[in-house]
PDB file of N, CA and C in Angstrom:
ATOM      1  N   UNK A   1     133.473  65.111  71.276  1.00  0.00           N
ATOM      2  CA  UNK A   1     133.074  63.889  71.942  1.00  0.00           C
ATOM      3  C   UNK A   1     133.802  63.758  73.287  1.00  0.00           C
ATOM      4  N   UNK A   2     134.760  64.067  73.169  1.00  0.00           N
ATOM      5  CA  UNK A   2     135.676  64.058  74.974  1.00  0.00           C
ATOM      6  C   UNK A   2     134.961  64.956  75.630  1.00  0.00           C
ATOM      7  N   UNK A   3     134.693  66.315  75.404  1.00  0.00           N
ATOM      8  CA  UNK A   3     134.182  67.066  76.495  1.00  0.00           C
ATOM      9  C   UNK A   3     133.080  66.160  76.535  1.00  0.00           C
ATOM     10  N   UNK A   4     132.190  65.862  76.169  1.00  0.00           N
ATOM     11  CA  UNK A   4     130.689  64.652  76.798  1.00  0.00           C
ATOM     12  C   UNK A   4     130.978  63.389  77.127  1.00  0.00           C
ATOM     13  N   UNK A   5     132.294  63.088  76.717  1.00  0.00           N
ATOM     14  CA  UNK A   5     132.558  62.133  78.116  1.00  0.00           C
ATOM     15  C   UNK A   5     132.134  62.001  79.119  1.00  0.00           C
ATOM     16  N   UNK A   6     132.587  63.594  79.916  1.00  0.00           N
ATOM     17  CA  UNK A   6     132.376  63.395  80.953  1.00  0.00           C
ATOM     18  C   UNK A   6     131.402  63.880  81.230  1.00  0.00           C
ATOM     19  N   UNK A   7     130.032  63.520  80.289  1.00  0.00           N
ATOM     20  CA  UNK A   7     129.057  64.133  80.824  1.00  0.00           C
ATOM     21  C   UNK A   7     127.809  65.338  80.038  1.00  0.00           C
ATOM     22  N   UNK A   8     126.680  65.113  80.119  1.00  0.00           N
ATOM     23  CA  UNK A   8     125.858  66.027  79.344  1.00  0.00           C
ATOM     24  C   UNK A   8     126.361  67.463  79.511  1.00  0.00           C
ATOM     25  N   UNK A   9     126.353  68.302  78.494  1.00  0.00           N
ATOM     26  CA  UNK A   9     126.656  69.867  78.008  1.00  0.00           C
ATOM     27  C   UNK A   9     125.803  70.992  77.019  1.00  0.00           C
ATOM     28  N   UNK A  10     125.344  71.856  77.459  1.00  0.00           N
ATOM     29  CA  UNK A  10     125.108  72.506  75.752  1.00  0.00           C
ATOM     30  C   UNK A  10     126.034  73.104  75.473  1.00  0.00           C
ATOM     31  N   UNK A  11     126.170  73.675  74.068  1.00  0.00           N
ATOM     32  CA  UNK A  11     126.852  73.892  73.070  1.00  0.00           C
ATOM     33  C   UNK A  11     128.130  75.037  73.566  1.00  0.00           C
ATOM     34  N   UNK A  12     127.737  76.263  74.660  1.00  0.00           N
ATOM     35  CA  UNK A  12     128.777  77.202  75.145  1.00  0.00           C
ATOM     36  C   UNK A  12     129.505  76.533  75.962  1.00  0.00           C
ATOM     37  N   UNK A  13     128.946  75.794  77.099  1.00  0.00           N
ATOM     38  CA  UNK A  13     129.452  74.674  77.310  1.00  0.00           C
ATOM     39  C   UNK A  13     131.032  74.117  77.236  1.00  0.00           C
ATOM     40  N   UNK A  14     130.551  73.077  76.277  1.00  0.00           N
ATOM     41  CA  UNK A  14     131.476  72.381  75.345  1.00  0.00           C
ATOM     42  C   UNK A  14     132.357  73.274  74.773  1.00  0.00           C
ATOM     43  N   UNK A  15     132.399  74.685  73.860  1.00  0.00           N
ATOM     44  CA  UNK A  15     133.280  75.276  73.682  1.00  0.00           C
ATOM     45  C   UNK A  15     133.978  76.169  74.862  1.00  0.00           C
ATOM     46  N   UNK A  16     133.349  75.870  76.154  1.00  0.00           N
ATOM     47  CA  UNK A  16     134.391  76.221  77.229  1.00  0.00           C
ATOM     48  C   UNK A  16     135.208  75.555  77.567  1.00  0.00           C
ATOM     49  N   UNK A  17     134.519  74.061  77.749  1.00  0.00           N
ATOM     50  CA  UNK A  17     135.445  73.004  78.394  1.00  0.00           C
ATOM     51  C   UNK A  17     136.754  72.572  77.072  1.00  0.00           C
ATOM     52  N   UNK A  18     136.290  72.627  76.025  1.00  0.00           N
ATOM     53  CA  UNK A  18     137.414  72.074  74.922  1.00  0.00           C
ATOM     54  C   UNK A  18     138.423  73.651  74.977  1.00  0.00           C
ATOM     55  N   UNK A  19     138.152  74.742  75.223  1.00  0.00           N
ATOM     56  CA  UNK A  19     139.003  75.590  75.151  1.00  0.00           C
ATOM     57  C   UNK A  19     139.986  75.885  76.431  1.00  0.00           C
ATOM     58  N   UNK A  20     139.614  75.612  77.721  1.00  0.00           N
ATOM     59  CA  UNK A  20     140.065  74.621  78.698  1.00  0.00           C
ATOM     60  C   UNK A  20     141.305  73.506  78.733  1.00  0.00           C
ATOM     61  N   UNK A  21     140.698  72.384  77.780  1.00  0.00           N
ATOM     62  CA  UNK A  21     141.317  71.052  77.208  1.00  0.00           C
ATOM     63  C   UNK A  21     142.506  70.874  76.598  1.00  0.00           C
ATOM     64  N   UNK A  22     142.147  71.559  75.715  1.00  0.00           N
ATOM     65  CA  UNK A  22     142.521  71.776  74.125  1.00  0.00           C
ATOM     66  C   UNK A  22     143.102  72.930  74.038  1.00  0.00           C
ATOM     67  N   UNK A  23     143.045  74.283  74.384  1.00  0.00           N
ATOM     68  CA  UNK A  23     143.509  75.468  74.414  1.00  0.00           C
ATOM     69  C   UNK A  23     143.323  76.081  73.042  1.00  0.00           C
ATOM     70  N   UNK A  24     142.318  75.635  72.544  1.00  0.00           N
ATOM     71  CA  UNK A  24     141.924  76.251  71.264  1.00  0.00           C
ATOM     72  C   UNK A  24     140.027  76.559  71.420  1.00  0.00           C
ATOM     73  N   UNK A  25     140.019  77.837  70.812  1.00  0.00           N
ATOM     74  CA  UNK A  25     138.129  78.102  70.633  1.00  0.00           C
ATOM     75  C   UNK A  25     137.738  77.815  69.199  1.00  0.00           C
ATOM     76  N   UNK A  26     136.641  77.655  69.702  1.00  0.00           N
ATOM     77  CA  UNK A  26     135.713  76.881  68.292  1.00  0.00           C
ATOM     78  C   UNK A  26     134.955  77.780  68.384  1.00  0.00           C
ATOM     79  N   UNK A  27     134.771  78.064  67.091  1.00  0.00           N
ATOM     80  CA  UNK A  27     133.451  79.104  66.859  1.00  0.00           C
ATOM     81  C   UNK A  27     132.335  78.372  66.814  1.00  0.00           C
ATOM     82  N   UNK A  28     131.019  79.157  67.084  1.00  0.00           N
ATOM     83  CA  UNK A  28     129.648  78.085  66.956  1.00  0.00           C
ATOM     84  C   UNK A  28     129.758  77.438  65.650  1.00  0.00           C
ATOM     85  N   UNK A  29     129.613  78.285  64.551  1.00  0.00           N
ATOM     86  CA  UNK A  29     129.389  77.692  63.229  1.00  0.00           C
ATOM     87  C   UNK A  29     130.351  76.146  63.357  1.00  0.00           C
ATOM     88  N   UNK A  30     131.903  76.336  63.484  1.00  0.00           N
ATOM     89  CA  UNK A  30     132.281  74.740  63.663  1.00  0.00           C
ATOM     90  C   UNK A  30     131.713  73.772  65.049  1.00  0.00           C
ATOM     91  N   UNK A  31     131.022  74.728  65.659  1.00  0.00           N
ATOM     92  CA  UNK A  31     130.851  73.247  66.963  1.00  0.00           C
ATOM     93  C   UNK A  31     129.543  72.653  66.583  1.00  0.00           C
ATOM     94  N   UNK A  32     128.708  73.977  66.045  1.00  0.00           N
ATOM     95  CA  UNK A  32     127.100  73.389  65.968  1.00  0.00           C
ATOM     96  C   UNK A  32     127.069  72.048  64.793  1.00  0.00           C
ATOM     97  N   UNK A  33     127.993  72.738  63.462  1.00  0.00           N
ATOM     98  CA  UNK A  33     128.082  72.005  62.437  1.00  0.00           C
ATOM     99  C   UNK A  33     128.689  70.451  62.993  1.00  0.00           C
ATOM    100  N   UNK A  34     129.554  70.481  64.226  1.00  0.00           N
ATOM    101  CA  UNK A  34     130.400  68.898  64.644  1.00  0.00           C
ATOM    102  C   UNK A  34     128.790  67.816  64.858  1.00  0.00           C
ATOM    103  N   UNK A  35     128.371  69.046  66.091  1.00  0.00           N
ATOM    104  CA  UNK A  35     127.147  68.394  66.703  1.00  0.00           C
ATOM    105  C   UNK A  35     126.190  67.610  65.650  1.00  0.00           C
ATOM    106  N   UNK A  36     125.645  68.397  64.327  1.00  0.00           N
ATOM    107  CA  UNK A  36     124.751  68.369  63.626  1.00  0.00           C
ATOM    108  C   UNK A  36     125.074  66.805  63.372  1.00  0.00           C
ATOM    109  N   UNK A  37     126.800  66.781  62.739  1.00  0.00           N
ATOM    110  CA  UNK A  37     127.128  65.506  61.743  1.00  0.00           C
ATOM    111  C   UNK A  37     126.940  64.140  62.853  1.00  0.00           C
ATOM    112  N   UNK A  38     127.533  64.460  64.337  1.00  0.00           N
ATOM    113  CA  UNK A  38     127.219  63.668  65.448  1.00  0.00           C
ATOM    114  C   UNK A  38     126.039  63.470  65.846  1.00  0.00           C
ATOM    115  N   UNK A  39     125.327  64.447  65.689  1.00  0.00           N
ATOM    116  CA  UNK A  39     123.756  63.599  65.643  1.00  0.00           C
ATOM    117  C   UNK A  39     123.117  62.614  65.038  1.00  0.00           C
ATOM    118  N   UNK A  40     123.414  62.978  63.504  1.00  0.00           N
ATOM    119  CA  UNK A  40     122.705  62.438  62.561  1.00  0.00           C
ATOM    120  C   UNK A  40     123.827  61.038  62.366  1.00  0.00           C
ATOM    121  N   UNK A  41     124.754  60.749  63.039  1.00  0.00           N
ATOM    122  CA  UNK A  41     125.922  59.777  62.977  1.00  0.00           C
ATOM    123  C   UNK A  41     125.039  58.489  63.915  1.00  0.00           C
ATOM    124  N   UNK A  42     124.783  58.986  65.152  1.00  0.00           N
ATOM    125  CA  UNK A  42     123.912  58.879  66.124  1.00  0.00           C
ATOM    126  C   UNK A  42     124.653  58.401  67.015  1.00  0.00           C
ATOM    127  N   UNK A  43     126.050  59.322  67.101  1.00  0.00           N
ATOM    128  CA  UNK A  43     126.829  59.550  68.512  1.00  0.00           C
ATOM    129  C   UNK A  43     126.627  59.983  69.590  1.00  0.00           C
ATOM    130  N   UNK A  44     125.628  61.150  69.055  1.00  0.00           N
ATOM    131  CA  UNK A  44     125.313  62.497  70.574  1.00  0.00           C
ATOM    132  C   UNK A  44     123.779  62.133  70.064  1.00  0.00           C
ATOM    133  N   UNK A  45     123.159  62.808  71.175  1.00  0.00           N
ATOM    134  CA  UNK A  45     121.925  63.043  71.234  1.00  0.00           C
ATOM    135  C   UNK A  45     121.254  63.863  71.881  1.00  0.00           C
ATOM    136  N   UNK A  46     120.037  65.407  71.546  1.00  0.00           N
ATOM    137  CA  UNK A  46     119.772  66.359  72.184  1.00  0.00           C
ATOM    138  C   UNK A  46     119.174  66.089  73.338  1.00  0.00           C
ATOM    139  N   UNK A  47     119.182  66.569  74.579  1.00  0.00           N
ATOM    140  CA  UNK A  47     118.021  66.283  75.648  1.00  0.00           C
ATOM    141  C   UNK A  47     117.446  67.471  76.035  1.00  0.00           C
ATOM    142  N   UNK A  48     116.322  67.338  76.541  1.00  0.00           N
ATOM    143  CA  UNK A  48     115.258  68.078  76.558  1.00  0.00           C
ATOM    144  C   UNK A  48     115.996  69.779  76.521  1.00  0.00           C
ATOM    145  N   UNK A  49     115.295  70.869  76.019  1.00  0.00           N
ATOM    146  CA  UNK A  49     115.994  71.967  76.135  1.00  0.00           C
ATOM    147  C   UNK A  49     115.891  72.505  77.886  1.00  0.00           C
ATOM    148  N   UNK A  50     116.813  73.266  78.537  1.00  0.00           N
ATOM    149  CA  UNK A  50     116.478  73.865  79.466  1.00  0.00           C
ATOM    150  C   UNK A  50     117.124  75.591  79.156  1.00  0.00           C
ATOM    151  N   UNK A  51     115.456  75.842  79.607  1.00  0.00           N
ATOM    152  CA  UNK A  51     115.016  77.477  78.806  1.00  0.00           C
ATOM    153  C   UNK A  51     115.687  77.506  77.591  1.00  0.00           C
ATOM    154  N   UNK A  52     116.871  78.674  76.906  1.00  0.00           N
ATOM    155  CA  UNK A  52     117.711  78.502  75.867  1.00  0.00           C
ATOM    156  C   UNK A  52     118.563  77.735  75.335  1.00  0.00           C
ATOM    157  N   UNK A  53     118.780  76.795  76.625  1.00  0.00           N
ATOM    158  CA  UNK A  53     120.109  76.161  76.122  1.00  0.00           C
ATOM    159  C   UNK A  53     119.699  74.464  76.658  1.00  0.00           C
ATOM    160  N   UNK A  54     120.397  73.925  74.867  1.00  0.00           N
ATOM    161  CA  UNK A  54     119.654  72.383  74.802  1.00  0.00           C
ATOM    162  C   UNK A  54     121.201  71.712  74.713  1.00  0.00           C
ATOM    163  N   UNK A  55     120.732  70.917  76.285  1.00  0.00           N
ATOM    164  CA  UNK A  55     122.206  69.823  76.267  1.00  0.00           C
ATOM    165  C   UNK A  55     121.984  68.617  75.521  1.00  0.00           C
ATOM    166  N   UNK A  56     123.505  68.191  75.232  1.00  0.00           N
ATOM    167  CA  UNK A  56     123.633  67.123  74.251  1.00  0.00           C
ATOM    168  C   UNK A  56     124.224  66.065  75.072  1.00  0.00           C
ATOM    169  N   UNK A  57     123.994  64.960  75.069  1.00  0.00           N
ATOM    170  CA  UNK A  57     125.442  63.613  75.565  1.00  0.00           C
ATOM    171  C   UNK A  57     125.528  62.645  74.470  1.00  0.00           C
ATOM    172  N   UNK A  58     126.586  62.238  75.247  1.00  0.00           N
ATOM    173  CA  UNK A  58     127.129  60.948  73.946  1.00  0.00           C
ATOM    174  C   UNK A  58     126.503  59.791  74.619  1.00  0.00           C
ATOM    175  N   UNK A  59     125.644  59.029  73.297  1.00  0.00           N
ATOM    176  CA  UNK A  59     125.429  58.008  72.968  1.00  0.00           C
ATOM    177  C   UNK A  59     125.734  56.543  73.455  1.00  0.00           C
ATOM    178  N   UNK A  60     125.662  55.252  73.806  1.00  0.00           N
ATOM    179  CA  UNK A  60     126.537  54.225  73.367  1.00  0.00           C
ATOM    180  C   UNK A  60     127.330  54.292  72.666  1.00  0.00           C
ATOM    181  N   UNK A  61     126.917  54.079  71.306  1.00  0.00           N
ATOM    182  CA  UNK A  61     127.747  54.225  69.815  1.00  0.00           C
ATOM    183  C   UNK A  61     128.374  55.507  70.064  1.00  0.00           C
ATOM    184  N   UNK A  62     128.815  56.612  70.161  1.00  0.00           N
ATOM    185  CA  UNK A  62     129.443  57.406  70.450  1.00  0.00           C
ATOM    186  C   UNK A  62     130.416  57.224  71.443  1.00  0.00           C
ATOM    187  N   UNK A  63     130.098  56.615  72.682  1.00  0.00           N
ATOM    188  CA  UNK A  63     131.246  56.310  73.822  1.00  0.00           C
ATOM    189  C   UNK A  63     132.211  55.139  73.247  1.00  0.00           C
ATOM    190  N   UNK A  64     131.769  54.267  72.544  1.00  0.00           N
ATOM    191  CA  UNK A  64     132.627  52.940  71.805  1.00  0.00           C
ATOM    192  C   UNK A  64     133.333  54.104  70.560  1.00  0.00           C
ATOM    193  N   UNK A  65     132.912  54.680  69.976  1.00  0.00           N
ATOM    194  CA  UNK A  65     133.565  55.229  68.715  1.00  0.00           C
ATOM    195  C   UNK A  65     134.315  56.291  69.182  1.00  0.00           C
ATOM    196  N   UNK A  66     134.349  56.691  70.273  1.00  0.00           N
ATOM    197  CA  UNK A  66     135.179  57.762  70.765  1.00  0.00           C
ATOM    198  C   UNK A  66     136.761  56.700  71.592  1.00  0.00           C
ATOM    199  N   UNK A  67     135.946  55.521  72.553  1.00  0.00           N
ATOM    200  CA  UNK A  67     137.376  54.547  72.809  1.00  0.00           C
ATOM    201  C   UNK A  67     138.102  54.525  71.566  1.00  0.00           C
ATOM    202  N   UNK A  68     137.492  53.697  70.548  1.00  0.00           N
ATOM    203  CA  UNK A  68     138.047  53.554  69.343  1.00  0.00           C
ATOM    204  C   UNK A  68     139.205  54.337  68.761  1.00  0.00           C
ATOM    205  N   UNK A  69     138.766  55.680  68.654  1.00  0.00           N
ATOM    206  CA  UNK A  69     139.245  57.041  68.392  1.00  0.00           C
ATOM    207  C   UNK A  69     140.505  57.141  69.427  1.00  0.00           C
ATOM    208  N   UNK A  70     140.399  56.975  70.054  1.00  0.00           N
ATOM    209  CA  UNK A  70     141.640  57.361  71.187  1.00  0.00           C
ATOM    210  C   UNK A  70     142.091  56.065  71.252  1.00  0.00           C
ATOM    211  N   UNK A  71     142.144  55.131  71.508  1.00  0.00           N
ATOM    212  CA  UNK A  71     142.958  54.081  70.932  1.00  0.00           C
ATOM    213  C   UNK A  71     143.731  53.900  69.632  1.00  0.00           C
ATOM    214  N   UNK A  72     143.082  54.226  68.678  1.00  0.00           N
ATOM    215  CA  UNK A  72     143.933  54.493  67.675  1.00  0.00           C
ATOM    216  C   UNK A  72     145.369  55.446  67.691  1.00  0.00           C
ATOM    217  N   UNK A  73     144.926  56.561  68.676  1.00  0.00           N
ATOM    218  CA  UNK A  73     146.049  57.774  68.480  1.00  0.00           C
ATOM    219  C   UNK A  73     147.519  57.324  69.352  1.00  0.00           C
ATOM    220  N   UNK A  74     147.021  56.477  70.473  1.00  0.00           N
ATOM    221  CA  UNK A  74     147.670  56.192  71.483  1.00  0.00           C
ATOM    222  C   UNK A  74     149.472  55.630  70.590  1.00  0.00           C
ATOM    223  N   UNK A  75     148.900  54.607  69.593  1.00  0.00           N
ATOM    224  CA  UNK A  75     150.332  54.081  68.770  1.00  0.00           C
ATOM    225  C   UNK A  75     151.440  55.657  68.218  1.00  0.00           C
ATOM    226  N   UNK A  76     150.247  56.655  68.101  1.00  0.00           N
ATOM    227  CA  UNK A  76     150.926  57.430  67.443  1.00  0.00           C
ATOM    228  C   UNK A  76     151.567  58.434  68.348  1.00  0.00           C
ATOM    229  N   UNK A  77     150.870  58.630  69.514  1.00  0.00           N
ATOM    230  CA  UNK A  77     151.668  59.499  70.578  1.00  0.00           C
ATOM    231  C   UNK A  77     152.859  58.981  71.408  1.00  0.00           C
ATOM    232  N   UNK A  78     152.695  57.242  71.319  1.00  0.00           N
ATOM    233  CA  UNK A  78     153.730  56.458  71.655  1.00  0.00           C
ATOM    234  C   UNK A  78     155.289  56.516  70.865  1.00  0.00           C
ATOM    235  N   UNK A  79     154.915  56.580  69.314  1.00  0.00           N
ATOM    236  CA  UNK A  79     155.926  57.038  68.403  1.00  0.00           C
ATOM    237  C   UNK A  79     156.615  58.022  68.759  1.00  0.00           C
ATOM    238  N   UNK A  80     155.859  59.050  68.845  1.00  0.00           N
ATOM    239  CA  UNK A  80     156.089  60.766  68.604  1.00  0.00           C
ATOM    240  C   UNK A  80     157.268  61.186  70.157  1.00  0.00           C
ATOM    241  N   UNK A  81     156.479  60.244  70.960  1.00  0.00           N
ATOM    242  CA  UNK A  81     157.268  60.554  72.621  1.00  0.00           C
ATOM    243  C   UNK A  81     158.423  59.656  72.314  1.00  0.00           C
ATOM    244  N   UNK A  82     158.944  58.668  72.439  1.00  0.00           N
ATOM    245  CA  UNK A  82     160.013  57.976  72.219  1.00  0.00           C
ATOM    246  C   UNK A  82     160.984  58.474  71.014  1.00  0.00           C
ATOM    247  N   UNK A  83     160.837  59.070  70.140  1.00  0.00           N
ATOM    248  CA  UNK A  83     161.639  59.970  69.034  1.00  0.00           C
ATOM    249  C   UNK A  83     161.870  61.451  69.814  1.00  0.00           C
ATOM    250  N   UNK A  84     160.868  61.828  70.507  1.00  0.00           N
ATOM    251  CA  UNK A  84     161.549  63.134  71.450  1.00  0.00           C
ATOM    252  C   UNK A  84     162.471  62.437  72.720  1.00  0.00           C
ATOM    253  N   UNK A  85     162.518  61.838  72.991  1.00  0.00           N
ATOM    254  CA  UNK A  85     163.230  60.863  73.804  1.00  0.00           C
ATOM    255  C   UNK A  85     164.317  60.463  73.245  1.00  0.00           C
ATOM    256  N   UNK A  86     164.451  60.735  72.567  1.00  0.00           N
ATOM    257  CA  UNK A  86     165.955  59.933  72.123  1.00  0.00           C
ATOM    258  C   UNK A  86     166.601  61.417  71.320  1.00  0.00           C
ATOM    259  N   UNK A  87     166.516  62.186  71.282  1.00  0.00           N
ATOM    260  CA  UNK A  87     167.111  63.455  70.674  1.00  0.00           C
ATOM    261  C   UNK A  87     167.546  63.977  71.657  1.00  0.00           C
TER     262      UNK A  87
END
C-alpha cells in the first residue's frame, strides 16, 4: 500500500519500488497474493491493462486504512527510538 501511495503501479513495479524502500524482494507469488486480498478488501483497484502489464492504485478506503496503519506504528517507533536513546 505505500508504494501506491504515491501513485498507480503494476505488479514489477511495486516489487521494485518496495525493494528500493524496504530493501527487501518479494516474490510474485507474495505480492500478487497481497494484491488479490487488497482487492477483494477493496483497498486497491486494477486499471485498465496496458499491453502486459495491469496497474493497480489505492482506493479511498485504502488511502484512510493505510493513514490508519502508519499511525498506529508511529507510538511504537517512538518507543523503540527513545530506549535506543537512552543506552
Amino acid at each position: 500500500m505505500i508504494s501506491l501511495a504515491a501513485g498507480p503501479k503494476h505488479g514489477h513495479a511495486i516489487m521494485l519500488d518496495i525493494a528500493e524502500f524496504a530493501g527487501m524482494r518479494l516474490g510474485p507469488g507474495t505480492l500478487y497474493g497481497a494484491i488479490s486480498r487488497l482487492e477483494a478488501d477493496g483497498l486497491l483497484e486494477s486499471l485498465a491493462a496496458d499491453g502486459r502489464r495491469r496497474p493497480y492504485r489505492l482506493t479511498d478506503a485504502g488511502r484512510a486504512q493505510l493513514q490508519i496503519r502508519l499511525d498506529a506504528i508511529d507510538p511504537v517507533l517512538a518507543a523503540g527510538r527513545a530506549r535506543v536513546a537512552t543506552r
